[in-house]
C-alpha atoms as a PDB file:
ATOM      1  CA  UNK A   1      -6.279 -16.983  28.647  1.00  0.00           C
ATOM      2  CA  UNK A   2      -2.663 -15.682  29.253  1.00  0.00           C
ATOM      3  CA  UNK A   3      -1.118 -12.375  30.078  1.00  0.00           C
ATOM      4  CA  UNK A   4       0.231 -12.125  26.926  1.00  0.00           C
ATOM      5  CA  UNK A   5      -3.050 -12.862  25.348  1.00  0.00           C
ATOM      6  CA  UNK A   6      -4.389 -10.486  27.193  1.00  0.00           C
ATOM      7  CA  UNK A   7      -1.858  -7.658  27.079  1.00  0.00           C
ATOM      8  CA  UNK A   8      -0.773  -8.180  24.113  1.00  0.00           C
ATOM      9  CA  UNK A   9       2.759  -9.180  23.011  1.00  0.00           C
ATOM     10  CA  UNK A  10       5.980  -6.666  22.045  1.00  0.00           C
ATOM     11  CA  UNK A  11       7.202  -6.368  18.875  1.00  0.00           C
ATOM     12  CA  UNK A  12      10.477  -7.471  19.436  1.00  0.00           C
ATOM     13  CA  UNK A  13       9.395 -10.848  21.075  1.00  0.00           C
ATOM     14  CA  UNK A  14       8.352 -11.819  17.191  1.00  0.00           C
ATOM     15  CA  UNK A  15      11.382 -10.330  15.248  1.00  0.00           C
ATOM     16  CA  UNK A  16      13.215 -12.811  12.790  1.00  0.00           C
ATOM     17  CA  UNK A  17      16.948 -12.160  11.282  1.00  0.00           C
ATOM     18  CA  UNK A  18      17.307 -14.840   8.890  1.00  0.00           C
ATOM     19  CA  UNK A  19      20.820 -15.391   7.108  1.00  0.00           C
ATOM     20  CA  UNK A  20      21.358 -17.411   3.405  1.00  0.00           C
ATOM     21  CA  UNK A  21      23.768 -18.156   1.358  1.00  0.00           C
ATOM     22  CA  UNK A  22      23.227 -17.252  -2.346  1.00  0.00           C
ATOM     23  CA  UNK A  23      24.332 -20.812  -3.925  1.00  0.00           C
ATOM     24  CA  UNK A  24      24.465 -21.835  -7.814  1.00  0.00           C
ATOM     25  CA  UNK A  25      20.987 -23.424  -7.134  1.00  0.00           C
ATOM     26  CA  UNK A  26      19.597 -20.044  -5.977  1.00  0.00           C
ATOM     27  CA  UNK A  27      20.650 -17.831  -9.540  1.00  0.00           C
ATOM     28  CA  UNK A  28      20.016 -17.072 -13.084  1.00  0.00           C
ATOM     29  CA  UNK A  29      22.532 -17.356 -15.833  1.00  0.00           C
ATOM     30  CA  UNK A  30      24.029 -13.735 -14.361  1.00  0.00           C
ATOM     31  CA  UNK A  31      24.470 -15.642 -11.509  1.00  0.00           C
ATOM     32  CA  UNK A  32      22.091 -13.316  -9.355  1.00  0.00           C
ATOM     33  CA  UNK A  33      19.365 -14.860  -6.898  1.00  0.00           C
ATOM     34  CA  UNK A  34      16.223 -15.456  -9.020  1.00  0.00           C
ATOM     35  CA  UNK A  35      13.284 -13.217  -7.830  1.00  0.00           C
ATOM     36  CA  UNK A  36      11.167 -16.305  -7.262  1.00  0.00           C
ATOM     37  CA  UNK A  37      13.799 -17.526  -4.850  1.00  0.00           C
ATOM     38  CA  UNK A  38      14.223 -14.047  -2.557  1.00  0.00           C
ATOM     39  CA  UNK A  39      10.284 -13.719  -2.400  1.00  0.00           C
ATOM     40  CA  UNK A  40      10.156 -17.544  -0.943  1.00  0.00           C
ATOM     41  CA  UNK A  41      13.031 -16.166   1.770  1.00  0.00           C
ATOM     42  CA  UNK A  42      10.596 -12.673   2.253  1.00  0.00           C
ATOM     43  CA  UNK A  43       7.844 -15.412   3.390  1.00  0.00           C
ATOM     44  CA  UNK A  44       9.775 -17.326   5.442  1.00  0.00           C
ATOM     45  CA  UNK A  45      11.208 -15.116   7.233  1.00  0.00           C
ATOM     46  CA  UNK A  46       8.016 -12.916   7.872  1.00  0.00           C
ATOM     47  CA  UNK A  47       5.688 -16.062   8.075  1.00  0.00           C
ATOM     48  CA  UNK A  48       8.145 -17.023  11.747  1.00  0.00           C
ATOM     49  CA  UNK A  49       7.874 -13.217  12.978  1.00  0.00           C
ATOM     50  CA  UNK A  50       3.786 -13.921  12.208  1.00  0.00           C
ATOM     51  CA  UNK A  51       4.004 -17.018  14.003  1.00  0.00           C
ATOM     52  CA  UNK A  52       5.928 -15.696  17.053  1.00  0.00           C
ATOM     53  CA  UNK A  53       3.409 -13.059  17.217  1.00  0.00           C
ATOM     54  CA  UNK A  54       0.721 -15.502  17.364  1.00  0.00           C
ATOM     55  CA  UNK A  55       1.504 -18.570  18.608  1.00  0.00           C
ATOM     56  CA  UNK A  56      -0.396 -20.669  15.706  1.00  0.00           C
ATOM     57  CA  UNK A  57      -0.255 -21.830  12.114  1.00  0.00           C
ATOM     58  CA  UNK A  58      -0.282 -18.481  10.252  1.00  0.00           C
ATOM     59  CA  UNK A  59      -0.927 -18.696   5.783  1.00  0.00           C
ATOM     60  CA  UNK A  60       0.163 -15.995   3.614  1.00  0.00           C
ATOM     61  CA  UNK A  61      -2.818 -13.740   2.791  1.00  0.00           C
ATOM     62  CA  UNK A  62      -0.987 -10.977   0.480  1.00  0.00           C
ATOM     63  CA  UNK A  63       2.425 -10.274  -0.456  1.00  0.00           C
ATOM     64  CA  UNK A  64       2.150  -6.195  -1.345  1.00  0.00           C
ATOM     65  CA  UNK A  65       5.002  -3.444  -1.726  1.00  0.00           C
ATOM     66  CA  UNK A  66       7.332  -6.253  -3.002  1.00  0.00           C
ATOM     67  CA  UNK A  67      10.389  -4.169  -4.642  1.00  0.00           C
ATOM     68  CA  UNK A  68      13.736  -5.505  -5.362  1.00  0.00           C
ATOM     69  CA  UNK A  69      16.056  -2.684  -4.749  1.00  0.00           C
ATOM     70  CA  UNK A  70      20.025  -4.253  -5.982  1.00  0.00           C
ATOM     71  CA  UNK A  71      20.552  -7.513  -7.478  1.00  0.00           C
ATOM     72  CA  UNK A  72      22.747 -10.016  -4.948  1.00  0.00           C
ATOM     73  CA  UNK A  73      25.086 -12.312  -6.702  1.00  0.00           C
ATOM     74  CA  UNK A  74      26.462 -15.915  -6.154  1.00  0.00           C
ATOM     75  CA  UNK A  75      28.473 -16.089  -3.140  1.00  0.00           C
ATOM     76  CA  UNK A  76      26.934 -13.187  -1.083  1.00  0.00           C
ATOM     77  CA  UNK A  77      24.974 -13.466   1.869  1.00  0.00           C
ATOM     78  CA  UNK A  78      21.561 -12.297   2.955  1.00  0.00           C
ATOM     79  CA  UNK A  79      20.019 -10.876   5.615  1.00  0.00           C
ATOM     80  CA  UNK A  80      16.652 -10.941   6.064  1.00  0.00           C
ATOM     81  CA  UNK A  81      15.316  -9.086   9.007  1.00  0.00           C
ATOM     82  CA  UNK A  82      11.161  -9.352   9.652  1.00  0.00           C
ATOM     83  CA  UNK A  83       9.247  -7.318  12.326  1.00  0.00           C
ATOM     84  CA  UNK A  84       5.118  -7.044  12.694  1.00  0.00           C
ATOM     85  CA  UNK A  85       4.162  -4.021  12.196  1.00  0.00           C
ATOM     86  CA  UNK A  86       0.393  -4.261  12.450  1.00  0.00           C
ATOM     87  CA  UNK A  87      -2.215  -6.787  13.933  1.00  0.00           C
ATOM     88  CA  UNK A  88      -5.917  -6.753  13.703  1.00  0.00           C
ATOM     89  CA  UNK A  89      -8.318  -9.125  15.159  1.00  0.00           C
ATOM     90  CA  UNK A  90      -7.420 -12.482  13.094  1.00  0.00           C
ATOM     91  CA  UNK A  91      -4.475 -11.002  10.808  1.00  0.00           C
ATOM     92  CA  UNK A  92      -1.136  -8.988  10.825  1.00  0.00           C
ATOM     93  CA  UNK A  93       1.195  -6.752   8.726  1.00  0.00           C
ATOM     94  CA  UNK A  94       4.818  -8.440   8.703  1.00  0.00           C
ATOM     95  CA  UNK A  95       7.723  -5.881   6.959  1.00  0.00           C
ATOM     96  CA  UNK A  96      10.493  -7.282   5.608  1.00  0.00           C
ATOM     97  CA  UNK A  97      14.090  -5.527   4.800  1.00  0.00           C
ATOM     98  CA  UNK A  98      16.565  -7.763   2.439  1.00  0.00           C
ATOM     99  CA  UNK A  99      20.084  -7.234   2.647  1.00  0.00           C
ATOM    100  CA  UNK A 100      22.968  -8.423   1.203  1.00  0.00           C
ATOM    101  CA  UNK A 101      26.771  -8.616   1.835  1.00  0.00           C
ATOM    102  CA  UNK A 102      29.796  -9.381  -0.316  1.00  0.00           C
ATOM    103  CA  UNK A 103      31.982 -11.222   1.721  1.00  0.00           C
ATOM    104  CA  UNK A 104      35.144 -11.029  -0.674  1.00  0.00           C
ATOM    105  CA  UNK A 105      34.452  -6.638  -0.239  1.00  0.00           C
ATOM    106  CA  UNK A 106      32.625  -6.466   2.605  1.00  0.00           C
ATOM    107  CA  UNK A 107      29.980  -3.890   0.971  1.00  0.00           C
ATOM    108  CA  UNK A 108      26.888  -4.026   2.321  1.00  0.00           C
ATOM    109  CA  UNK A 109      23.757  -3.503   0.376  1.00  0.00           C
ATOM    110  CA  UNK A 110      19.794  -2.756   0.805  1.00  0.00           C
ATOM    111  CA  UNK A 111      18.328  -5.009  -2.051  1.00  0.00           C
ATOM    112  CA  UNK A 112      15.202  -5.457  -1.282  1.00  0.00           C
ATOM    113  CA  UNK A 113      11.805  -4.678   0.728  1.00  0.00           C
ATOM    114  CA  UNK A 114       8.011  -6.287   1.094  1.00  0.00           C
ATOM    115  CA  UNK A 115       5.164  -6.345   3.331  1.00  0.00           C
ATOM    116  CA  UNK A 116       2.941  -9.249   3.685  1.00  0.00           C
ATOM    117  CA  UNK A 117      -0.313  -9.975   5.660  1.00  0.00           C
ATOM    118  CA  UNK A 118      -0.808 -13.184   7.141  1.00  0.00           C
ATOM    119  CA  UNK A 119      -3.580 -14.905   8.900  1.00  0.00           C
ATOM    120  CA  UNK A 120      -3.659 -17.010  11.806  1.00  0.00           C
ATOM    121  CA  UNK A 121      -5.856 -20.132  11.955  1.00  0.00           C
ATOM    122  CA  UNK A 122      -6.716 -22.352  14.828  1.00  0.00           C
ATOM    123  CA  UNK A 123      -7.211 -26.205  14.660  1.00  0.00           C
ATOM    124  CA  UNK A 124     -10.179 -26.201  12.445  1.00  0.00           C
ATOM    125  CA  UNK A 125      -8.000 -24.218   9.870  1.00  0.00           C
ATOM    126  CA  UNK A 126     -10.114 -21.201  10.673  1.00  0.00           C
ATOM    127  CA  UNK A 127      -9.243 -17.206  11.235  1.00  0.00           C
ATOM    128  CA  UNK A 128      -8.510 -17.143  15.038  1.00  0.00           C
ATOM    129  CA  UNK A 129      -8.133 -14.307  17.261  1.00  0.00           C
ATOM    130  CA  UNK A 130      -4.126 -12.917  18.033  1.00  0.00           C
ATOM    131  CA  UNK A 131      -2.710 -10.910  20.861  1.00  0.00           C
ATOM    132  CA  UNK A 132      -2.507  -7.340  20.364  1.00  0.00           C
ATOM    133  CA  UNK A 133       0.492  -5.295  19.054  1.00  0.00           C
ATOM    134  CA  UNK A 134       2.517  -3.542  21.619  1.00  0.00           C
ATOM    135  CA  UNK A 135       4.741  -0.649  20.096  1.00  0.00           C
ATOM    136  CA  UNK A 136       7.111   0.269  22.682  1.00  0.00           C
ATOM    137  CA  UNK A 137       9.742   2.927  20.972  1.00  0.00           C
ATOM    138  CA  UNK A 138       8.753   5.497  18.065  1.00  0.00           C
ATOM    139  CA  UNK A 139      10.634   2.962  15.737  1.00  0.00           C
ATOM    140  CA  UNK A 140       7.488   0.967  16.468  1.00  0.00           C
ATOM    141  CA  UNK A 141       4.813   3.269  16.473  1.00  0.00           C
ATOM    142  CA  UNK A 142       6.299   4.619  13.494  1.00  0.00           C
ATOM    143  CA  UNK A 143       5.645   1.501  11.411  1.00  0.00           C
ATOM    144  CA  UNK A 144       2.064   0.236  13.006  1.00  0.00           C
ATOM    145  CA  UNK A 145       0.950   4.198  11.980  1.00  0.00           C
ATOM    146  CA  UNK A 146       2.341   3.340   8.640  1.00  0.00           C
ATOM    147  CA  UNK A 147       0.994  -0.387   8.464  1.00  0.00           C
ATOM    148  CA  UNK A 148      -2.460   1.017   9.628  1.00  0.00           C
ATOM    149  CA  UNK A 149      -2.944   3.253   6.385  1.00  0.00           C
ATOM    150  CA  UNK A 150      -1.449   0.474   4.037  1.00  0.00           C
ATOM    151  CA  UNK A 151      -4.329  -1.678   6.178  1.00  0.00           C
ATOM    152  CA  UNK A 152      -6.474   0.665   5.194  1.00  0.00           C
ATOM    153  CA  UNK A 153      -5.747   1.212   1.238  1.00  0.00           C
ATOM    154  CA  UNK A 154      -5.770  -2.795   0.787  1.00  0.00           C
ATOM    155  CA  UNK A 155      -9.400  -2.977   2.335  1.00  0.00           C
ATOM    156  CA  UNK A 156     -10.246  -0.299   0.292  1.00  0.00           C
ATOM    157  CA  UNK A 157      -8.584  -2.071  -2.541  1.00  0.00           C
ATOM    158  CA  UNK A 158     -10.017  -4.964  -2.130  1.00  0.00           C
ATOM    159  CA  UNK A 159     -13.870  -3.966  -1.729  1.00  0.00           C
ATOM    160  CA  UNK A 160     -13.239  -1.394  -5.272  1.00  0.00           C
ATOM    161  CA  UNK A 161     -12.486  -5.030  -6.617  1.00  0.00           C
ATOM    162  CA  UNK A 162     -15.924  -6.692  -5.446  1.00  0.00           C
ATOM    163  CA  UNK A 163     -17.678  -4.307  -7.320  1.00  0.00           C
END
């Protein structure tokens, strides 16, 4: 086993900035980015920080929180920046902030927001264990607090739904 395994791993060592280009292929007929089109950059984005994090294959157990903030247009960019926030034994919280730039202004906008659990799997395509979260600054702490109660109100979510 390594040190990191052991330890546990910071969160900055799994952060992701991700940057697109909003093309005609990526928009409606109001020439903004389809919704369908910024959630598949939200997974992306968060499903590398997951797999930093972890060091395997990681799927996309829930997608939760999801809101689109400002609408982002043909021509801008976007920035997607992904951090964990929360790791159990087999799965972790990864937040995602969306934002988006108009190059021809230079205005800068917060357009949208999601956090998404992922699981890792080994080989056998089975939940495997993951190295611990360490928070090193309140910015982190902050968030794993925060990503422990969400934690929390999906378990309880999903066991009310068993029922």
């Amino acid at each position: 086993m390594s040190l990191v395994n052991v330890q546990g791993k910071p969160v900055r060592e799994s952060q992701v900035v991700m940057t697109q280009l909003v093309l005609p292929t990526h928009t409606n007929n109001f020439d903004c980015v389809f919704g369908g089109i910024m959630m598949s950059w939200i997974d992306i984005a968060a499903a590398i920080a997951a797999q930093r994090h972890s060091n395997k294959n990681v799927v996309t157990a829930s997608i939760d929180s999801l809101s689109f903030i400002a609408s982002v247009y043909k021509g801008w960019v976007v920035n997607l920046k992904s951090s964990v926030n929360f790791v159990s034994k087999t799965s972790m919280e990864v937040g995602v902030r969306v934002d988006a730039e108009n190059p021809r202004t230079n205005e800068h906008f917060h357009t949208a927001s999601a956090y998404l659990t992922f699981v890792a799997l080994d080989s056998n395509h089975r939940p495997t264990a993951i190295p611990k979260l360490i928070t090193e600054n309140d910015e982190d702490k902050r968030r794993f607090i925060e990503a422990q109660k969400r934690r929390a109100m999906r378990l309880e979510l999903r066991n009310n739904l068993k029922v």
